[in-house]
C-alpha atoms as a PDB file:
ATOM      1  CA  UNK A   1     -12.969 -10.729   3.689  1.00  0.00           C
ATOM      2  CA  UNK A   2     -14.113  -8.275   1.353  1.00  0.00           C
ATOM      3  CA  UNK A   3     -17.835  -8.918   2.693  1.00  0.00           C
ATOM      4  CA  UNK A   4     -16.953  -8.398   5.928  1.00  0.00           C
ATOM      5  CA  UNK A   5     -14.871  -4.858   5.425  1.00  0.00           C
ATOM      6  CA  UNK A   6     -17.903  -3.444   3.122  1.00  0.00           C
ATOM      7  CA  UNK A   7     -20.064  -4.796   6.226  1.00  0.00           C
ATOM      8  CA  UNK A   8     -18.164  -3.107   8.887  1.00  0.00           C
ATOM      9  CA  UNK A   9     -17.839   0.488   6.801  1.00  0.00           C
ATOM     10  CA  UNK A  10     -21.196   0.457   5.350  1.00  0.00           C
ATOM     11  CA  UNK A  11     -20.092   0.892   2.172  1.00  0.00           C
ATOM     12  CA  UNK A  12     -23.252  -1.231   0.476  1.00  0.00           C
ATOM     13  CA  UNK A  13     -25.930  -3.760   1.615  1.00  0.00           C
ATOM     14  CA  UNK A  14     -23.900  -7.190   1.760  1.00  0.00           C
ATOM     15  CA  UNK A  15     -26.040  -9.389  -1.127  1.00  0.00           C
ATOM     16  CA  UNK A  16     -28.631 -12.099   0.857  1.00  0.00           C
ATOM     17  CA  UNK A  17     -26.263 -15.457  -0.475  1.00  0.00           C
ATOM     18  CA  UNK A  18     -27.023 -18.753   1.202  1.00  0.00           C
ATOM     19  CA  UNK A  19     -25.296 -19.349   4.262  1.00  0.00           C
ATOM     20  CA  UNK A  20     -22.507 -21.859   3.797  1.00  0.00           C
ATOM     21  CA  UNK A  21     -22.655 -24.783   5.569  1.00  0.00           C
ATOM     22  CA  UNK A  22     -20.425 -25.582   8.686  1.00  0.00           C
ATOM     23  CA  UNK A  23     -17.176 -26.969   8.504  1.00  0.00           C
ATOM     24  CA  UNK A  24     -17.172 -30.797   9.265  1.00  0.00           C
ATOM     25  CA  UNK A  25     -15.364 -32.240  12.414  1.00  0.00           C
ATOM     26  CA  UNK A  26     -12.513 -33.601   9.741  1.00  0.00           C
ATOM     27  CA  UNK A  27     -11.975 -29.633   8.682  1.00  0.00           C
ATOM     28  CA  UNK A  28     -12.633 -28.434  11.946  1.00  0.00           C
ATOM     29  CA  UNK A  29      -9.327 -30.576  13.210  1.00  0.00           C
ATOM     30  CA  UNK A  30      -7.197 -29.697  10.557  1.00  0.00           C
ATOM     31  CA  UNK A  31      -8.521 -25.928  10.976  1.00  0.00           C
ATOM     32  CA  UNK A  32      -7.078 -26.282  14.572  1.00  0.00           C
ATOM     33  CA  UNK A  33      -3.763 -28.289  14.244  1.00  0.00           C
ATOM     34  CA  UNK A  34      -2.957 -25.698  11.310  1.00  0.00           C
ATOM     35  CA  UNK A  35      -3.584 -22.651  13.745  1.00  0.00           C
ATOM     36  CA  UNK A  36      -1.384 -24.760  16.799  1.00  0.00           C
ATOM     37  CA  UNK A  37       1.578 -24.932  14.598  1.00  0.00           C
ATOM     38  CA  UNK A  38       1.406 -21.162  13.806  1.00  0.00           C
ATOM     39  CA  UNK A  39       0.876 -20.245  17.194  1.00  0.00           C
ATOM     40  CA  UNK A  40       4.240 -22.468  18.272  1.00  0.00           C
ATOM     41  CA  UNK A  41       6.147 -21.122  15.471  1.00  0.00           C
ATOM     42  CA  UNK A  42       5.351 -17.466  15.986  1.00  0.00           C
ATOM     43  CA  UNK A  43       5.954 -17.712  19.628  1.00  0.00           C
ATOM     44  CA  UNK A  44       9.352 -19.426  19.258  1.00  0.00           C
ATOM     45  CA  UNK A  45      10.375 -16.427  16.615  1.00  0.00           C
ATOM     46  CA  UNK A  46       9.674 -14.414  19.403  1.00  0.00           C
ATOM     47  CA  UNK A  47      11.645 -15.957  22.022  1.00  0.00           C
ATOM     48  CA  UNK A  48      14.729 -16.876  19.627  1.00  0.00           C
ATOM     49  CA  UNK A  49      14.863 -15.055  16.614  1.00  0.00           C
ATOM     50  CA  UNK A  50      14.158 -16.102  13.238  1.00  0.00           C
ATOM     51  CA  UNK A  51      17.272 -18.384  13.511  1.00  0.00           C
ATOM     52  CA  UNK A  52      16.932 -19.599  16.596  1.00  0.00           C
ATOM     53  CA  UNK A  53      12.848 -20.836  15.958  1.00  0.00           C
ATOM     54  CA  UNK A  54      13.846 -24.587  14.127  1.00  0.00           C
ATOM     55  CA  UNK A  55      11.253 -26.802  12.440  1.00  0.00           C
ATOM     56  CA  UNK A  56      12.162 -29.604  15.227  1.00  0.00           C
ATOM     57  CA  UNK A  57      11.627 -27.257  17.918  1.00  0.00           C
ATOM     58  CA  UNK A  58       8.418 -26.212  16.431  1.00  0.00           C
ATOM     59  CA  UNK A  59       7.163 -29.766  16.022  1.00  0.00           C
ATOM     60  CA  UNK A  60       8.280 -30.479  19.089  1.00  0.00           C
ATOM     61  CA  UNK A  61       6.417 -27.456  21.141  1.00  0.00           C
ATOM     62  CA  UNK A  62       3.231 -28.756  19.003  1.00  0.00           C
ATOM     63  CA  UNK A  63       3.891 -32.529  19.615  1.00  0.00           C
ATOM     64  CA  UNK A  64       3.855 -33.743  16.264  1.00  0.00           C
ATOM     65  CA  UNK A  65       6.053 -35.074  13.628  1.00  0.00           C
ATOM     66  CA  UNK A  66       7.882 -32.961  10.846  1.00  0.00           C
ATOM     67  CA  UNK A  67       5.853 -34.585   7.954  1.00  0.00           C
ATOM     68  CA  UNK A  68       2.857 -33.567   9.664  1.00  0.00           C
ATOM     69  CA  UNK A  69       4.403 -29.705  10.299  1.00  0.00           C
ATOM     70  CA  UNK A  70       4.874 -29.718   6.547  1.00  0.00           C
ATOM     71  CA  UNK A  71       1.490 -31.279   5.540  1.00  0.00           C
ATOM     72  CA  UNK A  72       0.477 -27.971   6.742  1.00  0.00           C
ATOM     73  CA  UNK A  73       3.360 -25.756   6.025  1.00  0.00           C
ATOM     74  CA  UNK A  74       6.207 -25.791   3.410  1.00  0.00           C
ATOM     75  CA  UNK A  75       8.588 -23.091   5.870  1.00  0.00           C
ATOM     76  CA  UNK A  76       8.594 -21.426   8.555  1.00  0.00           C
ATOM     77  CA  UNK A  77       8.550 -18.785   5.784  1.00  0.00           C
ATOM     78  CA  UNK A  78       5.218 -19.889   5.113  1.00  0.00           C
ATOM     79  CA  UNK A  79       4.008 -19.163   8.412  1.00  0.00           C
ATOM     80  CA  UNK A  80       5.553 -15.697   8.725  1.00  0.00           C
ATOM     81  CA  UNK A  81       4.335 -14.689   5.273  1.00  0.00           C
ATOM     82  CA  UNK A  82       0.873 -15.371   6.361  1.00  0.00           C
ATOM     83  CA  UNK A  83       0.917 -13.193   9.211  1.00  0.00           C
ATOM     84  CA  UNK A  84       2.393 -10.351   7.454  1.00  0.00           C
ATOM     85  CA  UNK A  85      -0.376 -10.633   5.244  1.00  0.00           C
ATOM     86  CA  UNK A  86      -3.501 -10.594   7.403  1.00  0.00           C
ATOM     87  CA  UNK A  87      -1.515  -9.690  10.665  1.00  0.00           C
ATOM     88  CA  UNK A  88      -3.435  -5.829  10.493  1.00  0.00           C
ATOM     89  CA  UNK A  89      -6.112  -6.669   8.557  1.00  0.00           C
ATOM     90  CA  UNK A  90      -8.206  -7.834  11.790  1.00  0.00           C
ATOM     91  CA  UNK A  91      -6.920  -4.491  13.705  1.00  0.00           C
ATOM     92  CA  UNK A  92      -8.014  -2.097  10.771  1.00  0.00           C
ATOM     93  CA  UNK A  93     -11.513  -3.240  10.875  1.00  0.00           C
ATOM     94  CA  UNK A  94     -11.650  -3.126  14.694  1.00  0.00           C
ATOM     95  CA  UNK A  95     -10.268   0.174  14.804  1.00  0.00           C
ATOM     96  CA  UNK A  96     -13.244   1.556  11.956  1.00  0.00           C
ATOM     97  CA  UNK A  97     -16.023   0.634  13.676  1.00  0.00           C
ATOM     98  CA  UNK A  98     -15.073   3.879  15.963  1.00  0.00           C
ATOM     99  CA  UNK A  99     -16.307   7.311  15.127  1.00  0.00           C
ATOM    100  CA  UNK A 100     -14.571   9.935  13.824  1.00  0.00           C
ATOM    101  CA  UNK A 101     -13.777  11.371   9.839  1.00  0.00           C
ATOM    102  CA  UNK A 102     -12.060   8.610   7.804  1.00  0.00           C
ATOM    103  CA  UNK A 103      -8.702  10.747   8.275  1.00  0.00           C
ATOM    104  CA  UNK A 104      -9.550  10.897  11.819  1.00  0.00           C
ATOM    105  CA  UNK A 105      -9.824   7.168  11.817  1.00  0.00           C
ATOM    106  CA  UNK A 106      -7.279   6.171   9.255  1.00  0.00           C
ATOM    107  CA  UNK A 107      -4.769   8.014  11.838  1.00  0.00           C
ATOM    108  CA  UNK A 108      -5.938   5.790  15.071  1.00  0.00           C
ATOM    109  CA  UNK A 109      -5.290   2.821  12.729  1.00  0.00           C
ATOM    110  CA  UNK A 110      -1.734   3.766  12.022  1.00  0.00           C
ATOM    111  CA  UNK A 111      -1.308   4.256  15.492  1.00  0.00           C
ATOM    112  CA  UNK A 112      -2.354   1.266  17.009  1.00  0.00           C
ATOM    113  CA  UNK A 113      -0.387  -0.787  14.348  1.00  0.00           C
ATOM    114  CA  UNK A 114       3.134   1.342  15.438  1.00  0.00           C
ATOM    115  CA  UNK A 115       1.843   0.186  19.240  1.00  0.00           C
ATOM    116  CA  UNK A 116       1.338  -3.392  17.896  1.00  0.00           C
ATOM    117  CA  UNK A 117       4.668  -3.738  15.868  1.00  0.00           C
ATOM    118  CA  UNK A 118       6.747  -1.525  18.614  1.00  0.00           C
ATOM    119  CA  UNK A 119       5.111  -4.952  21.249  1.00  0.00           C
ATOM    120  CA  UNK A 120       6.240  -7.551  18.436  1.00  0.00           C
ATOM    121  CA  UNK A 121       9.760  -5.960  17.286  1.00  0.00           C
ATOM    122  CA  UNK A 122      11.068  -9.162  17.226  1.00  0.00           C
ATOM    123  CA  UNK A 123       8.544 -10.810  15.015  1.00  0.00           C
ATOM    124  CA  UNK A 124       8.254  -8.154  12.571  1.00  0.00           C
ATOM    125  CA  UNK A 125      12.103  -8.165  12.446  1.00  0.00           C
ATOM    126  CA  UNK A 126      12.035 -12.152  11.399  1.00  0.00           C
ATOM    127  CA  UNK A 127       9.296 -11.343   8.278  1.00  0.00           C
ATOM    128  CA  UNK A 128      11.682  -8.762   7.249  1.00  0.00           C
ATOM    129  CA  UNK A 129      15.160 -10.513   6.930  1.00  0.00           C
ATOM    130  CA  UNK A 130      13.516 -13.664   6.399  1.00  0.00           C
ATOM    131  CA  UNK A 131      12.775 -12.122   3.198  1.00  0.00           C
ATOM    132  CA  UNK A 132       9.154 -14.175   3.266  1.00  0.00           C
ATOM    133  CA  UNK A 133       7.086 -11.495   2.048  1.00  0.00           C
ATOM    134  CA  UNK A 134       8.309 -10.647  -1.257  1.00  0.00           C
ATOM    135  CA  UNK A 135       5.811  -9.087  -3.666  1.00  0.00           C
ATOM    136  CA  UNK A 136       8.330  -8.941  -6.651  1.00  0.00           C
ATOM    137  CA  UNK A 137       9.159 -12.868  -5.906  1.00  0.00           C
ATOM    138  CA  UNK A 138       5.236 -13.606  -5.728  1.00  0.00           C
ATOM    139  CA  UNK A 139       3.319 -10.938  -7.453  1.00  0.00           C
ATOM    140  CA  UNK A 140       0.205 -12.238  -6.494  1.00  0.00           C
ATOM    141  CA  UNK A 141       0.460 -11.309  -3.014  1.00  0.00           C
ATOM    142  CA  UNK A 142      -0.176  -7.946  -4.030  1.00  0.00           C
ATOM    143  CA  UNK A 143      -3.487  -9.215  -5.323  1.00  0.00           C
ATOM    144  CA  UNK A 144      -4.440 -11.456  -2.432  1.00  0.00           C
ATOM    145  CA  UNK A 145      -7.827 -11.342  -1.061  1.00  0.00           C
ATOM    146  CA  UNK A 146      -6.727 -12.056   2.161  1.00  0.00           C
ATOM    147  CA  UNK A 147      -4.194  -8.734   2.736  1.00  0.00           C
ATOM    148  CA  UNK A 148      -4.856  -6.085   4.976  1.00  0.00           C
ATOM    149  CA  UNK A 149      -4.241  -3.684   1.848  1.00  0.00           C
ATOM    150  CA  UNK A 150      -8.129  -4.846   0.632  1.00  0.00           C
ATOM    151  CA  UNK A 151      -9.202  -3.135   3.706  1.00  0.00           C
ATOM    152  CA  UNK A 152      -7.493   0.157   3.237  1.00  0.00           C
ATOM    153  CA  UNK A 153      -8.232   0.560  -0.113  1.00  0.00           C
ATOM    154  CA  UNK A 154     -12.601  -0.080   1.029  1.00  0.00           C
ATOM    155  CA  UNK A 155     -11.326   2.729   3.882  1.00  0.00           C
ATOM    156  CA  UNK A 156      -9.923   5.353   1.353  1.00  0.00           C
ATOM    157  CA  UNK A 157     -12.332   4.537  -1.399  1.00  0.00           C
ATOM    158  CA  UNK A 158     -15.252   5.507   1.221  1.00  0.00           C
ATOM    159  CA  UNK A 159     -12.857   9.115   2.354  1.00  0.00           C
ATOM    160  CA  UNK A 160     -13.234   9.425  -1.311  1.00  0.00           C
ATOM    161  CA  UNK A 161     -16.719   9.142  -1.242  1.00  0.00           C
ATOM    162  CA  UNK A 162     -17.088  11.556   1.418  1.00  0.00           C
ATOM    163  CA  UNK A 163     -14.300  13.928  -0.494  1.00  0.00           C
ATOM    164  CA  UNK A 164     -11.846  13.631   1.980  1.00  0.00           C
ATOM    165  CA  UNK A 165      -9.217  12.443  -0.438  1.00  0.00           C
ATOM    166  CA  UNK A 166      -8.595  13.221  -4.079  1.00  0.00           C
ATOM    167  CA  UNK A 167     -10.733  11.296  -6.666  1.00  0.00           C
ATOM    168  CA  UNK A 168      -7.920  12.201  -8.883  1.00  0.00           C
ATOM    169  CA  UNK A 169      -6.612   8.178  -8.337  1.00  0.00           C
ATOM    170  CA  UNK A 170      -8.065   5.398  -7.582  1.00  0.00           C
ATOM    171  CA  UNK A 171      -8.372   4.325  -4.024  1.00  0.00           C
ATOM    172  CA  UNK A 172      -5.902   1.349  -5.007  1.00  0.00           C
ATOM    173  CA  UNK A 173      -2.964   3.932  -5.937  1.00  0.00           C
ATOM    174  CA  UNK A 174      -3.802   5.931  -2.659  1.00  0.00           C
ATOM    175  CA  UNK A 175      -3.149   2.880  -0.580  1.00  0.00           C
ATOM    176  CA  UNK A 176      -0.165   1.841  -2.626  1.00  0.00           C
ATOM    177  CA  UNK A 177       0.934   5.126  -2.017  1.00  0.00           C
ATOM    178  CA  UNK A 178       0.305   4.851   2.045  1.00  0.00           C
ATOM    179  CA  UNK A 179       2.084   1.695   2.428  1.00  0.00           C
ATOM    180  CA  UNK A 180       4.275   2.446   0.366  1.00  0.00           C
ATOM    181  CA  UNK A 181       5.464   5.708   2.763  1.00  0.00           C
ATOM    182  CA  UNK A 182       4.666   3.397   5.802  1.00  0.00           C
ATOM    183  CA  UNK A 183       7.018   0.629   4.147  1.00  0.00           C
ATOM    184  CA  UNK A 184      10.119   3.132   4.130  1.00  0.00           C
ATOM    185  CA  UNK A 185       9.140   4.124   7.758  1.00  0.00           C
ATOM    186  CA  UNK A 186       9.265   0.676   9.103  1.00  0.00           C
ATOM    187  CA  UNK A 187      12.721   0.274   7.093  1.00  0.00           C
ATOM    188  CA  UNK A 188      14.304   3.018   8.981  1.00  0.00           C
ATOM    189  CA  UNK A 189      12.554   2.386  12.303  1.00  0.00           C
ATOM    190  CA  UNK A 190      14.157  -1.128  12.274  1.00  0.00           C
ATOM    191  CA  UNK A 191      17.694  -0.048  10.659  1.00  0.00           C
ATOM    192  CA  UNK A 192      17.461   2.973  13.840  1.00  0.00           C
ATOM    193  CA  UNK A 193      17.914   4.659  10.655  1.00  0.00           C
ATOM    194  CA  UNK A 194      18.471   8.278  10.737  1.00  0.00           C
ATOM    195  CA  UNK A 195      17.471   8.324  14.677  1.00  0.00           C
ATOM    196  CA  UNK A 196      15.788   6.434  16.914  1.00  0.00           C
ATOM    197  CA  UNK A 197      12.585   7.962  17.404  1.00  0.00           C
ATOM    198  CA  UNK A 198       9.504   5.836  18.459  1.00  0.00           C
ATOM    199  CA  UNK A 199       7.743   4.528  15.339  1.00  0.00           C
ATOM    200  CA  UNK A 200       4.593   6.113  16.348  1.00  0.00           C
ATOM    201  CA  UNK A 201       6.054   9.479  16.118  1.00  0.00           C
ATOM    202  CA  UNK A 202       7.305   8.353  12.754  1.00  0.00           C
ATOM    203  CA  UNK A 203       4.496   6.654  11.411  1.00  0.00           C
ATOM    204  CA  UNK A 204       2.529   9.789  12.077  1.00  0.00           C
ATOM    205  CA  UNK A 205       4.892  12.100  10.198  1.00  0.00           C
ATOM    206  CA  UNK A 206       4.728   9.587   7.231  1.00  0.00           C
ATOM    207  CA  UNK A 207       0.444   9.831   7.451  1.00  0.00           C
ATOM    208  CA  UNK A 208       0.742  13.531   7.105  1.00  0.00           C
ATOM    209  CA  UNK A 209       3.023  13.729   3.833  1.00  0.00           C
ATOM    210  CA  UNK A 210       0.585  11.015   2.888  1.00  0.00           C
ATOM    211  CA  UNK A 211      -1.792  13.519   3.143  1.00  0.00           C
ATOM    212  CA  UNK A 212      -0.590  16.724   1.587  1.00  0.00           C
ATOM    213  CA  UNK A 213      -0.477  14.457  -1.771  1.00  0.00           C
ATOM    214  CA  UNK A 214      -3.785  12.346  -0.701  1.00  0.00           C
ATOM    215  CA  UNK A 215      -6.269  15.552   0.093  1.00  0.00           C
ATOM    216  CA  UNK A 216      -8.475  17.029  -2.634  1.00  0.00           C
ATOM    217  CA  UNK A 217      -6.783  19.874  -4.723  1.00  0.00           C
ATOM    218  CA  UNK A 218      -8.089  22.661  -6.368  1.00  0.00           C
ATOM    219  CA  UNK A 219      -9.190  20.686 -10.297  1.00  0.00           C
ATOM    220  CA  UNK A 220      -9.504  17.153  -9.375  1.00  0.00           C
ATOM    221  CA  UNK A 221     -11.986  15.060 -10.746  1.00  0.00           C
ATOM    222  CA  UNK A 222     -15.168  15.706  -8.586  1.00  0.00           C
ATOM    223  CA  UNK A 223     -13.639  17.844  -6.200  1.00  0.00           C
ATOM    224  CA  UNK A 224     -15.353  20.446  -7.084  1.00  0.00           C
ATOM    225  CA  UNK A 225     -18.830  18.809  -7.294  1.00  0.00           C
ATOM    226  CA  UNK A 226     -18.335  17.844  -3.820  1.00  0.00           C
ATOM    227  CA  UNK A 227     -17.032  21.123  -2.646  1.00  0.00           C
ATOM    228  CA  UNK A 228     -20.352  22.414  -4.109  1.00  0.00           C
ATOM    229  CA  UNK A 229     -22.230  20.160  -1.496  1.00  0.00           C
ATOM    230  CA  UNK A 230     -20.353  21.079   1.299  1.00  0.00           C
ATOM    231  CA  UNK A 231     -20.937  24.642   0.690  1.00  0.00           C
ATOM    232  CA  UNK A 232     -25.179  24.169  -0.453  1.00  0.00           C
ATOM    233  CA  UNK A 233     -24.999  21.813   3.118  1.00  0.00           C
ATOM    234  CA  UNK A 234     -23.173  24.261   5.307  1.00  0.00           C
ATOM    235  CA  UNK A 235     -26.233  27.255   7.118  1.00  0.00           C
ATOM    236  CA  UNK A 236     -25.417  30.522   6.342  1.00  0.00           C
ATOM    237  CA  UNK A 237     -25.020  33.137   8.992  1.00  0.00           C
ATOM    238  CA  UNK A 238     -27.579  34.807  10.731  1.00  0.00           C
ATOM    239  CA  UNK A 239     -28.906  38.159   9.157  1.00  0.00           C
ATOM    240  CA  UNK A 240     -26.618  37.398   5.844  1.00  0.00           C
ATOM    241  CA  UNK A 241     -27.421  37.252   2.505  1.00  0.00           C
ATOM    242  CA  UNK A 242     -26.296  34.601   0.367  1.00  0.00           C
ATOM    243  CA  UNK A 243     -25.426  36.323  -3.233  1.00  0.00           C
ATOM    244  CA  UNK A 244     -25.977  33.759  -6.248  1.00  0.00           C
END
């Protein structure tokens, strides 16, 4: 994944590796029937509610026995917690091959996931009392190369780059700190917690406190060197004189 998000923003020429070679037929079927059970099990959470969505009505939707649902899966859990972690991952990197400032960009992103979970309510609502994303349960989730967080950190490490956020922590912090914000959001927005406003509206008020900590400040840690190219890049006026 990484490979793909430095691809997509340009952050550095991918290495040349040899191509790897092509899944056989056995992989290709297993690759299938493991994407078929997901697909039944996500749209039964959809129609029913977490609940409602059983492993025998899963396996049954599929047309295939419970051993071979679990050769696959160990929950439903399972299946939820893998879409929460790459469910935005694939919309992030769709959404950045647009033009626009990385702000600019980061913004469309957050909008278009409030669009997406505001058309899935219910499913979102499952991961969330199902409890089956649970970084202090599995720590290693938080280090998974497969979560959408890898591609915002690539995003803000590149605004960085560009000095439209502070160098002052690392891009990893800066995203903990955005999801973080966006976390709470989607808490409320789900709890109708203190109103009812569209999450859009609130996911945008989250991005800009994000930002007021996020931009450059006055003494960060090459802000000022990239201040200075802004300013040596920027024409001066007509007619005035540039004092050194």
């Amino acid at each position: 994944m990484g490979k793909r998000i430095d691809s997509i923003l340009a952050l550095a020429p991918a290495p040349r590796v040899l191509a790897p070679s092509p899944p056989g037929l056995r992989e290709r079927k297993k690759a299938a029937m493991r994407r078929r059970i997901a697909a039944a099990a996500l749209e039964l959470i959809r129609e029913r509610g977490y609940e409602g969505a059983t492993i025998d009505e899963i396996v049954a939707r599929v047309d295939v026995s419970q051993p071979t649902f679990y050769k696959y899966y160990a929950s439903k859990d399972a299946i939820l917690l893998e879409h929460a972690l790459v469910g935005f991952g694939e919309l992030l990197a769709a959404e950045f091959v647009r033009p626009g400032t990385i702000v600019e960009r980061l913004r469309r992103c957050i909008g278009a996931v409030a669009r997406q979970m505001e058309a899935d309510r219910e499913l979102w609502y499952a991961i969330a009392v199902s409890n089956a994303y649970n970084p202090v349960r599995d720590p290693q989730l938080l280090a998974s190369n497969e979560a959408g967080t890898r591609v915002l950190e690539a995003v803000i490490e590149q605004g960085q780059r560009q000095g439209e956020f502070t160098r002052a922590y690392s891009a990893g912090r800066l995203a903990s700190l955005l999801e973080g914000v966006m976390f709470r959001v989607c808490i409320e927005w789900g709890a109708g917690f203190p109103d009812r406003r569209p999450l859009a509206s609130t996911m945008a008020e989250g991005y800009d406190l994000f930002l007021r900590a996020a931009r450059p400040q006055r003494g960060d840690r090459g802000s000022e060197r990239s201040a200075a190219k802004k300013a040596k890049a920027r024409p001066s006026a007509p007619g005035r004189k540039v004092s050194r």
